[in-house]
Protein backbone atom coordinates (compact mmCIF):
# COMPACT_ATOMS: atom_id res chain seq x y z
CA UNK A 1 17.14 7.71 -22.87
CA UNK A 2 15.47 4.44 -22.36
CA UNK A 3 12.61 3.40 -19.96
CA UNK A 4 14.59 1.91 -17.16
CA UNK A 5 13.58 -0.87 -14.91
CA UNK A 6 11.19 0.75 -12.80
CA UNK A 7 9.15 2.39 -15.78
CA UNK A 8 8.57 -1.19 -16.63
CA UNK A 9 7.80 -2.67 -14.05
CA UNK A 10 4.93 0.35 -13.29
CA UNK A 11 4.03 0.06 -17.19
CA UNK A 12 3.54 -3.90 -16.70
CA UNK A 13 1.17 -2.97 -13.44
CA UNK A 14 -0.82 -0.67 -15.62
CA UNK A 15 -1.21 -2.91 -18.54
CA UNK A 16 -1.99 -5.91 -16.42
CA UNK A 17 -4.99 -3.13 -15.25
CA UNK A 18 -5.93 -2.22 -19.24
CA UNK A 19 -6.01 -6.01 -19.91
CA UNK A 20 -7.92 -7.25 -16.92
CA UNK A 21 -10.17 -4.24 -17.44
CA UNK A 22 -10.87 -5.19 -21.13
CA UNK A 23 -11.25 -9.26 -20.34
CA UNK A 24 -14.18 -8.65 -17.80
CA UNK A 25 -15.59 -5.55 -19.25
CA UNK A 26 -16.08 -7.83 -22.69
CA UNK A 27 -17.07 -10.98 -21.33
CA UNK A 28 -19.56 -9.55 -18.99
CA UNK A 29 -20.84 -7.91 -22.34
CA UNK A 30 -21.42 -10.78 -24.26
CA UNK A 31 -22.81 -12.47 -21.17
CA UNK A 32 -20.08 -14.98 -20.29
CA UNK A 33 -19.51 -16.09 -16.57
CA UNK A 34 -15.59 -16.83 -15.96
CA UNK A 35 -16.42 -20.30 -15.99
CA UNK A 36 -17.80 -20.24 -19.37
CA UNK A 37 -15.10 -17.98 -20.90
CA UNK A 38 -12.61 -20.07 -20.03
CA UNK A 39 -14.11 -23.38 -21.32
CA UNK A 40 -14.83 -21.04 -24.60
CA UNK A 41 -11.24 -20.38 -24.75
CA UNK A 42 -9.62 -23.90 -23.78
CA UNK A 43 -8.16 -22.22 -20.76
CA UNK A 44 -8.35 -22.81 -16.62
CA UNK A 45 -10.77 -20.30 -15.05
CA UNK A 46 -8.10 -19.49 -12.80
CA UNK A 47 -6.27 -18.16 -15.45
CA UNK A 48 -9.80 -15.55 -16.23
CA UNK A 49 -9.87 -15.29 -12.43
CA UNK A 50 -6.35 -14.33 -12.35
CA UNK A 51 -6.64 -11.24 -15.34
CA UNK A 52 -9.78 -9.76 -13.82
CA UNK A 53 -8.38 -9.66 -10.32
CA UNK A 54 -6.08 -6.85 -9.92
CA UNK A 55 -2.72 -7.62 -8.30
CA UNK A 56 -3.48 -11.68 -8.33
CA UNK A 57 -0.79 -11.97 -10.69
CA UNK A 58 2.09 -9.87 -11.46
CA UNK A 59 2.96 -11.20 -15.15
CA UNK A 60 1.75 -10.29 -18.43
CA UNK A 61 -0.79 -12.75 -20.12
CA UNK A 62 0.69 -14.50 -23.12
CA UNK A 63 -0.05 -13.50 -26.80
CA UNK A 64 -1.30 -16.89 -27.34
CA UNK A 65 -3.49 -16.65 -24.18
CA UNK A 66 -5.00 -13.21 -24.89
CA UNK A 67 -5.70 -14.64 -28.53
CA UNK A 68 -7.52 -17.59 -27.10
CA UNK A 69 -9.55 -15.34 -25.06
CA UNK A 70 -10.57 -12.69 -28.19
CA UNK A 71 -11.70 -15.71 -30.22
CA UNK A 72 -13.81 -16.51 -27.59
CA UNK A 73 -15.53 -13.00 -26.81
CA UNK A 74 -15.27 -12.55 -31.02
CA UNK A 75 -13.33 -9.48 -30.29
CA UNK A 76 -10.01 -8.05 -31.76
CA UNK A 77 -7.23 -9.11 -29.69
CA UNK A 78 -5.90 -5.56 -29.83
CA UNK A 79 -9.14 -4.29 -28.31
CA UNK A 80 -8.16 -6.40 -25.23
CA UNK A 81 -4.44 -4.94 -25.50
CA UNK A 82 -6.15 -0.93 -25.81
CA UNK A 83 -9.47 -1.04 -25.21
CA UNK A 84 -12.01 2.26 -25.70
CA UNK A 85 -11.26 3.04 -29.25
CA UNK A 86 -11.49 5.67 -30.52
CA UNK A 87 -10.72 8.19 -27.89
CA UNK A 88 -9.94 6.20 -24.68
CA UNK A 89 -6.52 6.78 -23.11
CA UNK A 90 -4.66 4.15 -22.80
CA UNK A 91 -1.20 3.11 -21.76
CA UNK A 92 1.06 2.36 -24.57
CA UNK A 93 4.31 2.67 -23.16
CA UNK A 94 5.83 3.53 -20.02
CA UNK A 95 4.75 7.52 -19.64
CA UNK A 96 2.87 7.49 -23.02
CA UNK A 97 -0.83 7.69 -22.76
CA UNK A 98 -2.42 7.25 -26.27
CA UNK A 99 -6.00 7.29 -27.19
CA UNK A 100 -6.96 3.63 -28.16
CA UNK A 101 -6.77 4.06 -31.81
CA UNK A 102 -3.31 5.78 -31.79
CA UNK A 103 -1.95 3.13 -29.99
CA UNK A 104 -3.77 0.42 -32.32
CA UNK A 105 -2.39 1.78 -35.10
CA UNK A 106 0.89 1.66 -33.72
CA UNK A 107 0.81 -1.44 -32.74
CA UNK A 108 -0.12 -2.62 -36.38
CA UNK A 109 2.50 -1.10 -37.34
CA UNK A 110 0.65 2.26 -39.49
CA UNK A 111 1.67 5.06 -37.79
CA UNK A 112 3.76 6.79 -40.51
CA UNK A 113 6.19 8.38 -37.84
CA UNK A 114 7.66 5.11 -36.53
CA UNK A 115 9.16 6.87 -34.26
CA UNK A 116 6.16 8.88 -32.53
CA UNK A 117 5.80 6.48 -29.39
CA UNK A 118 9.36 7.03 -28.27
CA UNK A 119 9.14 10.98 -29.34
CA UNK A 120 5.67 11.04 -26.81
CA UNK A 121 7.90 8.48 -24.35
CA UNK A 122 10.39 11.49 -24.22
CA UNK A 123 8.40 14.52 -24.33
CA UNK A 124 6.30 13.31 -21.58
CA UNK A 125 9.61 12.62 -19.60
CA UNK A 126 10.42 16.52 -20.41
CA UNK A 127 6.93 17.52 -19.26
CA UNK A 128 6.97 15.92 -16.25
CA UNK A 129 10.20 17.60 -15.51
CA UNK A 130 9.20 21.12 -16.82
CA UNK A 131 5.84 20.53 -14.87
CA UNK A 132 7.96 20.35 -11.53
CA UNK A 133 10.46 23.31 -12.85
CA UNK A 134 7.43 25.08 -12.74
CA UNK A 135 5.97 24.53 -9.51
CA UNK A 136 9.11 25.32 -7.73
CA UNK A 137 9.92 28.32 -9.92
CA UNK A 138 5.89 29.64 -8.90
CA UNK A 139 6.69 28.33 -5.24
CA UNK A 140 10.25 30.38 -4.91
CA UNK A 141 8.56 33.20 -6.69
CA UNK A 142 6.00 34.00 -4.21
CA UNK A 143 8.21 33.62 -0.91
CA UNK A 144 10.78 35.77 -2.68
CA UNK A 145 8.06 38.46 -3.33
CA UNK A 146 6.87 38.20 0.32
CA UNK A 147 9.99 38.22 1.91
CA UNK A 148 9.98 41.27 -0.21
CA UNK A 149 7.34 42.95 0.56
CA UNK A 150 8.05 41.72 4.86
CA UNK A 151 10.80 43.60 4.48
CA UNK A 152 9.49 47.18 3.29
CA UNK A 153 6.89 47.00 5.76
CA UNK A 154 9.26 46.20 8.73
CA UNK A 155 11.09 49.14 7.65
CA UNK A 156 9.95 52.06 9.97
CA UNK A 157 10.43 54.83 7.69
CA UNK A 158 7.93 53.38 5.04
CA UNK A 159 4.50 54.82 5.59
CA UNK A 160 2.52 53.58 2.60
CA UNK A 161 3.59 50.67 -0.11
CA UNK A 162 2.86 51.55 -3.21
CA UNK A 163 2.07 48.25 -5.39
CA UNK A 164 3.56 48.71 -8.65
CA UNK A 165 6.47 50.28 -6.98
CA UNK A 166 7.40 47.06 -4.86
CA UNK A 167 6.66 45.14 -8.08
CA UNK A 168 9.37 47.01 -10.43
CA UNK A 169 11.90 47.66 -7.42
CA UNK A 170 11.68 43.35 -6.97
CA UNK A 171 15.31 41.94 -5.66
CA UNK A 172 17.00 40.19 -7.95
CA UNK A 173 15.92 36.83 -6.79
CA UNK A 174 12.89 37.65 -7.39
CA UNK A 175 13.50 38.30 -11.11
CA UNK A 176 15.15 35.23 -11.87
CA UNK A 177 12.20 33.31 -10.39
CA UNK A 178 10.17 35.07 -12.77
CA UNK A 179 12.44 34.08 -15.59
CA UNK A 180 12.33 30.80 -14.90
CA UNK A 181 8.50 30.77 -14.40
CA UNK A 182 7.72 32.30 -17.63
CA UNK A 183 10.54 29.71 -19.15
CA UNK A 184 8.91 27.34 -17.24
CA UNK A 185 5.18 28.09 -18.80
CA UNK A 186 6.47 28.83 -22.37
CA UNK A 187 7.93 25.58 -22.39
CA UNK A 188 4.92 23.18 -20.87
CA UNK A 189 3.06 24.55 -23.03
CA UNK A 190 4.93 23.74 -26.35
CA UNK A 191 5.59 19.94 -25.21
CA UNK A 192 1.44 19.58 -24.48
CA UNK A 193 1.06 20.62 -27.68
CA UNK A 194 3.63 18.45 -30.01
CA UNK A 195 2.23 15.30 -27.40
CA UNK A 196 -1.25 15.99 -28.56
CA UNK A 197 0.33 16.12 -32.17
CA UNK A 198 1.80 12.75 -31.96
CA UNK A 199 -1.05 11.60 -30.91
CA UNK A 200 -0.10 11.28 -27.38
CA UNK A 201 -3.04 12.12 -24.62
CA UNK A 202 -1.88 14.79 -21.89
CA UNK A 203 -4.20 16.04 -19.01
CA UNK A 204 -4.85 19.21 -17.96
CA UNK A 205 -3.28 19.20 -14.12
């Protein structure tokens, strides 16, 4: 499956971010003003005003433009594109965050596995999903263990619960939950770890 409209659109938001990010975070390095950048690159300030500023514009700079504007701060223009190499995450595509130099490479066109940003693209799709699995699977798990446990103490005749007795006698609802939860966890934990193999980044919530 395919990114559809709206993982664009929030994947153009974030890169607008990266690049705006990476303009003023260079220029104000080498000691430019706006002003000066922009006469460096052959370009209206506006347009410098415009990149730095979030949500002043809501399009993507052009290659040329972003070109102009490396030549001017002697950078790479890919180091506008992702900056923070090595180890910086950055957004490659929509739901893949790469470190910088993962998504450099990629970009150049040297990542052996061509395929590797779509195979993060998707497995971070699946994660998501399993992530959520697995907070409703936790969620149902405890109120099915309390409703449980409510209902051996409401019951008159008990006089003591034993623990590990309410534990193995669990309804079968209860059971299932677990399934899934263990599922669930087996299963977040594999995708995490072919993401990080790819190269993609993957935090720790």
């Amino acid at each position: 499956m395919q990114p559809n409209e709206m993982d664009w659109a929030s994947w153009d938001r974030a890169m607008l971010k990266q690049i705006g990010s990476a303009v003023k975070s260079a220029r104000e390095k080498s000691g430019l003003s706006q002003r000066a950048l922009a006469d460096a690159a052959g370009i209206d300030r506006g347009q410098i005003v415009n990149l730095e500023s979030e949500g002043r514009t809501s399009e993507l700079p052009r290659v040329g433009l972003l070109v102009r504007i490396a030549v001017a701060l002697d950078v790479p223009p890919t180091s506008l594109l992702y900056p923070g190499v090595p180890d910086a995450p950055v957004e490659l595509l929509p739901s893949v965050t790469a470190h910088a130099f993962e998504a450099v490479r990629w970009w150049a066109g040297e990542i052996e596995d061509e395929g590797a940003a779509w195979k993060i693209f998707h497995r971070s799709r699946e994660l998501h999903s399993e992530r959520r699995a697995l907070a409703a699977a936790s969620e149902l798990l405890n109120k099915e263990r309390f409703k449980d446990l409510n209902g051996l103490l409401d019951d008159e005749s008990t006089q003591q619960v034993n623990l590990s007795t309410w534990l193995s006698d669990s309804s079968d609802a209860v059971k299932v939950a677990e399934k899934e939860e263990e599922r669930a966890e087996r299963r977040v934990r594999e995708l995490t770890a072919e993401i990080r193999e790819l190269g993609g980044v993957v935090d720790d919530a």
